[in-house]
C-alpha atoms as a PDB file:
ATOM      1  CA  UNK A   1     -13.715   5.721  -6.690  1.00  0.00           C
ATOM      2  CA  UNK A   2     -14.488   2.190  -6.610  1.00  0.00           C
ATOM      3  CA  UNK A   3     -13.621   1.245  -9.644  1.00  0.00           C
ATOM      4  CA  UNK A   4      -9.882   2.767  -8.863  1.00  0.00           C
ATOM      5  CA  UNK A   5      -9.880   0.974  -5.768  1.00  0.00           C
ATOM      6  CA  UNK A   6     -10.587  -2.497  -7.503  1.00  0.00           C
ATOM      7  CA  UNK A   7      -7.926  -1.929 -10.223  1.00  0.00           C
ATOM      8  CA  UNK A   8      -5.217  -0.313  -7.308  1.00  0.00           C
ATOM      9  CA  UNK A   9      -5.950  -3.994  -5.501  1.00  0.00           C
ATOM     10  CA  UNK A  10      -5.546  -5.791  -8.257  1.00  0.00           C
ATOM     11  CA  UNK A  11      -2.473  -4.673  -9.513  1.00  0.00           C
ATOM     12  CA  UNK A  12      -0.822  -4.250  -6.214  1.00  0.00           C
ATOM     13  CA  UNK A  13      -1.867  -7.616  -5.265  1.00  0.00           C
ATOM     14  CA  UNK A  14      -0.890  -9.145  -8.175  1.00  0.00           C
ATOM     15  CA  UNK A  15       3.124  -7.560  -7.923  1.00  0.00           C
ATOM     16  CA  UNK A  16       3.085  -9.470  -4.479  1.00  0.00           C
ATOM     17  CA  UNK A  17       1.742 -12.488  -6.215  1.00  0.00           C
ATOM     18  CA  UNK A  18       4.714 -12.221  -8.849  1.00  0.00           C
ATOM     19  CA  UNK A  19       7.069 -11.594  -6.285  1.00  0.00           C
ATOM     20  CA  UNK A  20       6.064 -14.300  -4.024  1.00  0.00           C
ATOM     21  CA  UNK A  21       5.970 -16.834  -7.061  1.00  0.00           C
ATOM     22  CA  UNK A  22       9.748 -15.172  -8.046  1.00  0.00           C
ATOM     23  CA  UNK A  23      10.425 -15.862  -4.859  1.00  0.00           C
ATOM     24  CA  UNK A  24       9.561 -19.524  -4.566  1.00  0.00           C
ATOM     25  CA  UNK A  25       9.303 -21.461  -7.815  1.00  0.00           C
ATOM     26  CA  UNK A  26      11.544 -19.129 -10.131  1.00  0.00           C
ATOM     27  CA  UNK A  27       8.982 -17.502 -12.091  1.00  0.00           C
ATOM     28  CA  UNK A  28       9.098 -14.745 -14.191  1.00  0.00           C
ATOM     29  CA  UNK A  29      12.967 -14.609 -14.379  1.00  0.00           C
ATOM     30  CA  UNK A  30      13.332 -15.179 -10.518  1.00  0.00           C
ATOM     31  CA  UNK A  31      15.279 -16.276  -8.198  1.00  0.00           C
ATOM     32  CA  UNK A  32      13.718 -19.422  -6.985  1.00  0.00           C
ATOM     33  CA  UNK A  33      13.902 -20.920  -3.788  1.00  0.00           C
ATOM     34  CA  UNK A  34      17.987 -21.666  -3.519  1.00  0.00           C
ATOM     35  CA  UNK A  35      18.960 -18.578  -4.201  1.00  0.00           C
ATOM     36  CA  UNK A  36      15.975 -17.529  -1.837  1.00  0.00           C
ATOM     37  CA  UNK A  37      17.372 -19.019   0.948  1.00  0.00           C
ATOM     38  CA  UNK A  38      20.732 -18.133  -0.387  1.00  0.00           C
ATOM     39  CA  UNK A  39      20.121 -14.350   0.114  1.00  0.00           C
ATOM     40  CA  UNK A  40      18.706 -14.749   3.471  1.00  0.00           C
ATOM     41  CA  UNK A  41      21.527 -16.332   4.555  1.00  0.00           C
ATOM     42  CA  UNK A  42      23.807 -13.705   3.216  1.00  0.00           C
ATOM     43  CA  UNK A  43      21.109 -11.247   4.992  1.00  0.00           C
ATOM     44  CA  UNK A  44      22.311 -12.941   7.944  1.00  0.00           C
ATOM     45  CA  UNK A  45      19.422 -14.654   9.028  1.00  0.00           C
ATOM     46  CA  UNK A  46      20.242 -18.213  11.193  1.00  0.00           C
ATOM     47  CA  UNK A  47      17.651 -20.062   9.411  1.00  0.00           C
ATOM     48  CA  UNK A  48      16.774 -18.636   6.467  1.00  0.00           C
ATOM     49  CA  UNK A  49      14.978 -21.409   5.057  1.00  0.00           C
ATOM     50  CA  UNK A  50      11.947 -20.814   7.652  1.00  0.00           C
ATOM     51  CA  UNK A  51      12.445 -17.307   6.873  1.00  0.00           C
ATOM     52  CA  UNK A  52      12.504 -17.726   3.090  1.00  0.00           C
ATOM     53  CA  UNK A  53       9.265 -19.975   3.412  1.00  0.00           C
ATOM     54  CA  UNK A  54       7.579 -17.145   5.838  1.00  0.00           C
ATOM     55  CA  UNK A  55       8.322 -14.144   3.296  1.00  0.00           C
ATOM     56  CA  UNK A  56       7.007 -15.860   0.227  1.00  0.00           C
ATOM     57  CA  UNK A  57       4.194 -17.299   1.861  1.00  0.00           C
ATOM     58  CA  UNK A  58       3.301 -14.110   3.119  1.00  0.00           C
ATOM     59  CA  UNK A  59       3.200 -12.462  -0.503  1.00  0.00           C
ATOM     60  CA  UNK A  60       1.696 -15.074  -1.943  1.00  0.00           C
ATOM     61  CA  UNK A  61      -1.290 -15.262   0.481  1.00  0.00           C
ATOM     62  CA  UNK A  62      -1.419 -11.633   1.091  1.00  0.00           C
ATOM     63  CA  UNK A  63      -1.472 -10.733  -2.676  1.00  0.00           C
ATOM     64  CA  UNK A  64      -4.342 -13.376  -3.755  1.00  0.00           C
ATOM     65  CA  UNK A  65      -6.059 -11.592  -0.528  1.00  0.00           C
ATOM     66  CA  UNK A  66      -5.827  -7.989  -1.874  1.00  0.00           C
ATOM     67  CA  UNK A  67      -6.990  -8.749  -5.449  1.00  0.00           C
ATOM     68  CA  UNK A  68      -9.721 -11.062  -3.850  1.00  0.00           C
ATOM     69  CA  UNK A  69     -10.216  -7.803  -1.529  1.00  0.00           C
ATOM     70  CA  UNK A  70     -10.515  -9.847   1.879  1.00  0.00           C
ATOM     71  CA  UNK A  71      -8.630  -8.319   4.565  1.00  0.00           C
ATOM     72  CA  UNK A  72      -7.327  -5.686   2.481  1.00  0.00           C
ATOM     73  CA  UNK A  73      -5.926  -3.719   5.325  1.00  0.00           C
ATOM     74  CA  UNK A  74      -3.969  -6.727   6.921  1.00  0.00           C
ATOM     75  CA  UNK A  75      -2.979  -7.953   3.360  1.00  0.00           C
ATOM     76  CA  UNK A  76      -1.860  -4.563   2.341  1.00  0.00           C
ATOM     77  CA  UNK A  77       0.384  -4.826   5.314  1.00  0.00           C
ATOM     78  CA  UNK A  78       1.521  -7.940   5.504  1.00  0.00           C
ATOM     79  CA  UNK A  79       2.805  -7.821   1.619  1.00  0.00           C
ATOM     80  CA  UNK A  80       5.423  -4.855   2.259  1.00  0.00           C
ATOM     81  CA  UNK A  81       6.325  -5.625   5.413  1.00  0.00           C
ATOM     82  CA  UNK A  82       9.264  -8.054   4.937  1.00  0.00           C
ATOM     83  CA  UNK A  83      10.974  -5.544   2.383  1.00  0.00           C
ATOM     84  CA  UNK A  84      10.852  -2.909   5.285  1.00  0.00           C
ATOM     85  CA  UNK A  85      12.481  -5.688   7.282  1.00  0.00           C
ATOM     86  CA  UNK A  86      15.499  -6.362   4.646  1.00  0.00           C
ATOM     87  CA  UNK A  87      16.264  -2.645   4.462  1.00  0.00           C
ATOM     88  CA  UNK A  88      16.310  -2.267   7.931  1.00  0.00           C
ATOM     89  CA  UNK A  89      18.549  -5.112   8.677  1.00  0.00           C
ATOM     90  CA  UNK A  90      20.807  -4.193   5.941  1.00  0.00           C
ATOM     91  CA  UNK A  91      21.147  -0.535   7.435  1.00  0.00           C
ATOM     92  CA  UNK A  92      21.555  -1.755  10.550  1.00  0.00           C
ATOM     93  CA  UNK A  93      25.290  -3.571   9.119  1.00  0.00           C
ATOM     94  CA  UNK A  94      26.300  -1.493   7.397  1.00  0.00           C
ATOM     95  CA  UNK A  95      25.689   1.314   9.370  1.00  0.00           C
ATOM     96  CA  UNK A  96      23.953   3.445   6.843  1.00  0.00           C
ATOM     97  CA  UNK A  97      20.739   3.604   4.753  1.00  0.00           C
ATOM     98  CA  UNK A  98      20.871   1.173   1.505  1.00  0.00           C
END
């Protein structure tokens, strides 16, 4: 049981590590932090550079704090919350789920 939790952290923290770096620098075919901003924009967020910075931050930190299994509840949490937030906002214009 242990050992599954250990590998389940670190491979769930380390997708919100790739996402995060995606996200920000371009990594790992990404988009970078342009088009970054450029979605959250289209997302219609006022200023989606704060936002941008926020969500990638978020993964980043909350990902290197699952696989270093610190907080794991409040990391686990923190690293799928702004997709949650996307689809909702998304559903919310067009009127139906996405």
């Amino acid at each position: 049981m242990e050992l599954g939790l250990l590998l389940l952290r670190a491979v769930v923290g380390g997708l919100f590590i790739v996402r995060g770096t995606q996200r920000r620098y371009g990594s790992f075919d990404g988009m970078g932090r342009e088009r970054t901003v450029g979605h959250f924009q289209a997302l219609g967020y006022r200023d989606a550079g704060v936002v941008a910075t926020i969500v990638t931050m978020t993964e980043l930190v909350s990902g290197s704090l699952l696989v270093l299994g610190l907080l794991v509840p409040v990391a686990a949490t923190a690293g799928g919350d702004d997709e949650r937030g996307e689809r909702g906002r998304q559903r919310s214009r067009s009127g139906h789920r996405s």
